[in-house]
PDB file of N, CA and C in Angstrom:
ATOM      1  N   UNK A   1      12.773  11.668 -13.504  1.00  0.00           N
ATOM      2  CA  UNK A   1      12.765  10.203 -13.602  1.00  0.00           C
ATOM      3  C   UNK A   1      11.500   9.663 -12.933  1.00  0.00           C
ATOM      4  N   UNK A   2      11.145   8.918 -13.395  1.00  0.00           N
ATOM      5  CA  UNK A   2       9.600   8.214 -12.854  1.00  0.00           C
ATOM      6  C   UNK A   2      10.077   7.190 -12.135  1.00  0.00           C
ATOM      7  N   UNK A   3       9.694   6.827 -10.699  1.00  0.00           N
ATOM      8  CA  UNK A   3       9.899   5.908  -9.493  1.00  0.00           C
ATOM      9  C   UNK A   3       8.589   4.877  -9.539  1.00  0.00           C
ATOM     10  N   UNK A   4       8.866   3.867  -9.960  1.00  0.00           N
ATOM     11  CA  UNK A   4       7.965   3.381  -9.504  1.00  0.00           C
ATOM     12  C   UNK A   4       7.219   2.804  -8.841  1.00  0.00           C
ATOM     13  N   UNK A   5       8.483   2.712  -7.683  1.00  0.00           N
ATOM     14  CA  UNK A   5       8.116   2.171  -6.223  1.00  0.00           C
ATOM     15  C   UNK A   5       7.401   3.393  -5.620  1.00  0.00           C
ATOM     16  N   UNK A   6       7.704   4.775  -6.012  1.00  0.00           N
ATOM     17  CA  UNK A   6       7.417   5.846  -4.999  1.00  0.00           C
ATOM     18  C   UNK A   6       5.609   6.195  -5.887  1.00  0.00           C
ATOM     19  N   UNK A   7       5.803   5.701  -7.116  1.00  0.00           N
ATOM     20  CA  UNK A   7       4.466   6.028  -7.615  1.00  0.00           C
ATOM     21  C   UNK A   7       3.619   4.850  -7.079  1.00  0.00           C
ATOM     22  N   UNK A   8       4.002   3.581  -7.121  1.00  0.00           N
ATOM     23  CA  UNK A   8       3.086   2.397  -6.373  1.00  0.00           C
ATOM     24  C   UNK A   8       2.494   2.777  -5.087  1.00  0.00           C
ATOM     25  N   UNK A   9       3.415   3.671  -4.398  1.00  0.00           N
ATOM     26  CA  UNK A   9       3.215   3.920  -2.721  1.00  0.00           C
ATOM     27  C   UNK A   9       2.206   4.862  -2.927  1.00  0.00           C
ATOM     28  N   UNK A  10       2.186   6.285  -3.765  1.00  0.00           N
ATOM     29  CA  UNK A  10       0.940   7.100  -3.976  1.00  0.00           C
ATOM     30  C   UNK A  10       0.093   6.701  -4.094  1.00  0.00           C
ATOM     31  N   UNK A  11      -0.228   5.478  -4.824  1.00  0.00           N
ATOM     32  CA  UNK A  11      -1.454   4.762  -5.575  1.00  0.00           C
ATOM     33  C   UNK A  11      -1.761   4.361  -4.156  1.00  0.00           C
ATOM     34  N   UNK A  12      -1.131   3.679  -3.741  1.00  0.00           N
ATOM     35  CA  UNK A  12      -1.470   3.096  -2.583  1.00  0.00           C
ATOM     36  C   UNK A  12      -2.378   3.615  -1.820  1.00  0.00           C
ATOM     37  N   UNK A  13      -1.221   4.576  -1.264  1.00  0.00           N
ATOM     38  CA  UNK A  13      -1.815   5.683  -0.334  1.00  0.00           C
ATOM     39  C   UNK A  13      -3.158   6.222  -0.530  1.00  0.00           C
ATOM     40  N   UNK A  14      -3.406   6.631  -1.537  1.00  0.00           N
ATOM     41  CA  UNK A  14      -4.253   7.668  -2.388  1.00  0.00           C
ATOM     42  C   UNK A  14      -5.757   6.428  -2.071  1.00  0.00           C
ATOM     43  N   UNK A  15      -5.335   4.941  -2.699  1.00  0.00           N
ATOM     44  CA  UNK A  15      -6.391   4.117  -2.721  1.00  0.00           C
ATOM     45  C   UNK A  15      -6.802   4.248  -1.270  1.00  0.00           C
ATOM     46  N   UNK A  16      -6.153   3.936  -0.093  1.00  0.00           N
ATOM     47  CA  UNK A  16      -6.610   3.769   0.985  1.00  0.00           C
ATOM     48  C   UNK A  16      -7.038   4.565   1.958  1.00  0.00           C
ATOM     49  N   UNK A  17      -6.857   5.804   1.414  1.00  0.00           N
ATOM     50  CA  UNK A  17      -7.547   7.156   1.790  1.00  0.00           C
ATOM     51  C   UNK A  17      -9.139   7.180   1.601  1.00  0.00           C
ATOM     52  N   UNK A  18      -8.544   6.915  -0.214  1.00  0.00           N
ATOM     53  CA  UNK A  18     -10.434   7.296  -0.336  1.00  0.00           C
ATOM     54  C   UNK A  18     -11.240   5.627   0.515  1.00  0.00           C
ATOM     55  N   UNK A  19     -10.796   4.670   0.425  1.00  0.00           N
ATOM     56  CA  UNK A  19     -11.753   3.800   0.890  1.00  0.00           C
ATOM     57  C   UNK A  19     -11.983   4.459   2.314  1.00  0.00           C
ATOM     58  N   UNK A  20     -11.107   4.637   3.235  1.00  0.00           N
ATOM     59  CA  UNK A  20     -11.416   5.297   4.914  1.00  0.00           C
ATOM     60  C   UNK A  20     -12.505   6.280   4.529  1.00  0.00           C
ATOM     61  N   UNK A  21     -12.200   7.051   3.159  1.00  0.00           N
ATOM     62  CA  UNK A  21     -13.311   8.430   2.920  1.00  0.00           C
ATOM     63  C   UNK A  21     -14.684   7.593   2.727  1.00  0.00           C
ATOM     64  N   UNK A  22     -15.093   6.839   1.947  1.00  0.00           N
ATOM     65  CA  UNK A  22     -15.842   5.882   1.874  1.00  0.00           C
ATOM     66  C   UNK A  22     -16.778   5.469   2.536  1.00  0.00           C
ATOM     67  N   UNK A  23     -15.905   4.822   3.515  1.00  0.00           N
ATOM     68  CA  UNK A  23     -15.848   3.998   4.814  1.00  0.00           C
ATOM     69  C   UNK A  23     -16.712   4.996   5.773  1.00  0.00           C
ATOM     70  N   UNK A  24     -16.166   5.771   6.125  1.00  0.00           N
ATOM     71  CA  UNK A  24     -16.790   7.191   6.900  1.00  0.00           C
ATOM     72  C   UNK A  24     -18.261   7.574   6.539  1.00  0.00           C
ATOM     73  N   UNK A  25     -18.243   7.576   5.163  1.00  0.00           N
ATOM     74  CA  UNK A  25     -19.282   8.281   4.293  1.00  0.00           C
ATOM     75  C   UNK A  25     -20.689   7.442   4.484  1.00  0.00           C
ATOM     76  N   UNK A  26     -20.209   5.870   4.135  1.00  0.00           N
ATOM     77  CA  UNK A  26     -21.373   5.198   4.416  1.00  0.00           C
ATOM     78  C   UNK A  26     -21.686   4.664   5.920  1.00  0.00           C
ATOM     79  N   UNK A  27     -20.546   4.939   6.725  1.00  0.00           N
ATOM     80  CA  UNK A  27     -21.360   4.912   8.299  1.00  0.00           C
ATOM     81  C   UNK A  27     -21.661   5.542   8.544  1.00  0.00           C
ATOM     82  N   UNK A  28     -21.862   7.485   8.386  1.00  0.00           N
ATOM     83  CA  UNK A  28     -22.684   8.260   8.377  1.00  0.00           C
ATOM     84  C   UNK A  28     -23.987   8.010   7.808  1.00  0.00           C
ATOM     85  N   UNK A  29     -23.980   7.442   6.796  1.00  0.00           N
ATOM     86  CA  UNK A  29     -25.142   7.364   5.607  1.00  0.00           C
ATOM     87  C   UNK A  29     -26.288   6.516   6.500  1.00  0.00           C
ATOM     88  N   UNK A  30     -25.515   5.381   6.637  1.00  0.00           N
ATOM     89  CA  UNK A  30     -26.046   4.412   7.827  1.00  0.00           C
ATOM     90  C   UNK A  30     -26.791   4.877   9.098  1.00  0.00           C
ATOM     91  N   UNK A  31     -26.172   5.419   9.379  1.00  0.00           N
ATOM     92  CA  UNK A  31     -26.016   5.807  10.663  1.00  0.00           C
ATOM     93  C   UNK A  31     -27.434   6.736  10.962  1.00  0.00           C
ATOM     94  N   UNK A  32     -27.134   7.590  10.132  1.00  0.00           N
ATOM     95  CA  UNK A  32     -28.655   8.772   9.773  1.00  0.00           C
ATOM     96  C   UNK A  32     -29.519   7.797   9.081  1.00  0.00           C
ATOM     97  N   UNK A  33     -29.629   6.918   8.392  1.00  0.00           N
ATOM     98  CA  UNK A  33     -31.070   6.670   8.273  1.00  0.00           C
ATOM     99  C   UNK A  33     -31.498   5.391   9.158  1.00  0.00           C
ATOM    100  N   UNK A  34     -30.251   4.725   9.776  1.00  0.00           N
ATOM    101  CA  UNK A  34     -30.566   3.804  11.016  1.00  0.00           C
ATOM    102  C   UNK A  34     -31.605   4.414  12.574  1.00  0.00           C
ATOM    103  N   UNK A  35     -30.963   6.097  12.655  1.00  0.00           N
ATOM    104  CA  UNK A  35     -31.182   7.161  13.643  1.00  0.00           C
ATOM    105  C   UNK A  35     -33.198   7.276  13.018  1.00  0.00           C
ATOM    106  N   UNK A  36     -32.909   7.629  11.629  1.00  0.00           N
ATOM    107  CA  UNK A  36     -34.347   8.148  11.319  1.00  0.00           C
ATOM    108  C   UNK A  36     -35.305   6.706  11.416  1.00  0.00           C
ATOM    109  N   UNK A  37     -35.018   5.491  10.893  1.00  0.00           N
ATOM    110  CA  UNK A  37     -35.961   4.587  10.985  1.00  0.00           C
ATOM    111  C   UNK A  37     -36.662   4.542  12.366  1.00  0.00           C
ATOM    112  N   UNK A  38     -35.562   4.422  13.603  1.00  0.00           N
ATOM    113  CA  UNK A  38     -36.015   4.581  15.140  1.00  0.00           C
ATOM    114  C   UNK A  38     -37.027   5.146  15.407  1.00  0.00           C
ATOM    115  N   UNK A  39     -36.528   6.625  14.683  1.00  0.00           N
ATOM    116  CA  UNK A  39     -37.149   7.571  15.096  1.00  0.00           C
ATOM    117  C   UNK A  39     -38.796   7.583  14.917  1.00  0.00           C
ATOM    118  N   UNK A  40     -39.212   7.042  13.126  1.00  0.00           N
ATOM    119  CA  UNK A  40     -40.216   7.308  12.322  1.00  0.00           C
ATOM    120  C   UNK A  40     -41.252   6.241  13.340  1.00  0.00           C
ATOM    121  N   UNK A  41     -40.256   4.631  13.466  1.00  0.00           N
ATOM    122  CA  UNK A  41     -40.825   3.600  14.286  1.00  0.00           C
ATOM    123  C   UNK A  41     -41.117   4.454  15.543  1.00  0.00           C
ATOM    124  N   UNK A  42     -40.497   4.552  16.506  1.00  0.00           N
ATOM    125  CA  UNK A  42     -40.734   4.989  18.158  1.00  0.00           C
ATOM    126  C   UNK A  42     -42.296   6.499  17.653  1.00  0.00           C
ATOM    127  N   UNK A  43     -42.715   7.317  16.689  1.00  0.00           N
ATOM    128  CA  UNK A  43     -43.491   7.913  16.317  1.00  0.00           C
ATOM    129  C   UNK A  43     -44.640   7.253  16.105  1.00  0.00           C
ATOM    130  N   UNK A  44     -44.459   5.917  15.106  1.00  0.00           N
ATOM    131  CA  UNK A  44     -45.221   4.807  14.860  1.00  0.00           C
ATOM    132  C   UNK A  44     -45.957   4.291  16.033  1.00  0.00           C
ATOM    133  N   UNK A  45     -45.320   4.014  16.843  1.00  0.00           N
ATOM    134  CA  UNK A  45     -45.771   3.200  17.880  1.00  0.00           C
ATOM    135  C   UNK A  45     -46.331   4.302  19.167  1.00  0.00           C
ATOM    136  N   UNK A  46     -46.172   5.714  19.278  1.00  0.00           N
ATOM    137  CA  UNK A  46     -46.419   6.366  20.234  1.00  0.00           C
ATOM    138  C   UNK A  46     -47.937   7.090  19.406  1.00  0.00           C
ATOM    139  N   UNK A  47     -48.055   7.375  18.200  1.00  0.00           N
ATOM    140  CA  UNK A  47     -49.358   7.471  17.371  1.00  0.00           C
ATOM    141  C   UNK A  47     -50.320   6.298  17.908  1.00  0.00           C
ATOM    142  N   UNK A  48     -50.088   5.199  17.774  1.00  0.00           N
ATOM    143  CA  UNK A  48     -51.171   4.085  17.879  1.00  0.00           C
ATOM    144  C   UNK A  48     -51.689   3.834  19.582  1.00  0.00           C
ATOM    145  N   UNK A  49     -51.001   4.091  20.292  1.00  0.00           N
ATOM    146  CA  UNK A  49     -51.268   4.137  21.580  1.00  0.00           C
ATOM    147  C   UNK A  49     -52.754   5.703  22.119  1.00  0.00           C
TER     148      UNK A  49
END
């Protein structure tokens, strides 16, 4: 028999998983090229000196 309260709740579930997966993915993403801009800048600025 097909539930469709118990299939709504999978969907659910399932949706709000992958957004946290997402979520994770692009504050890493962020995160590393926020880390590398610093980095390339603080290089930038220790070259010109």
């Amino acid at each position: 028999i097909w539930d469709l309260e118990k299939e709504k709740r999978n969907l659910y579930v399932g949706a709000s998983r992958a957004r946290t997966r997402l979520t994770v993915f692009l504050g890493n993403f962020l995160k590393d090229s926020w880390t590398e801009a610093v980095r390339n800048h603080a290089e930038l600025m220790f070259d010109e000196e």
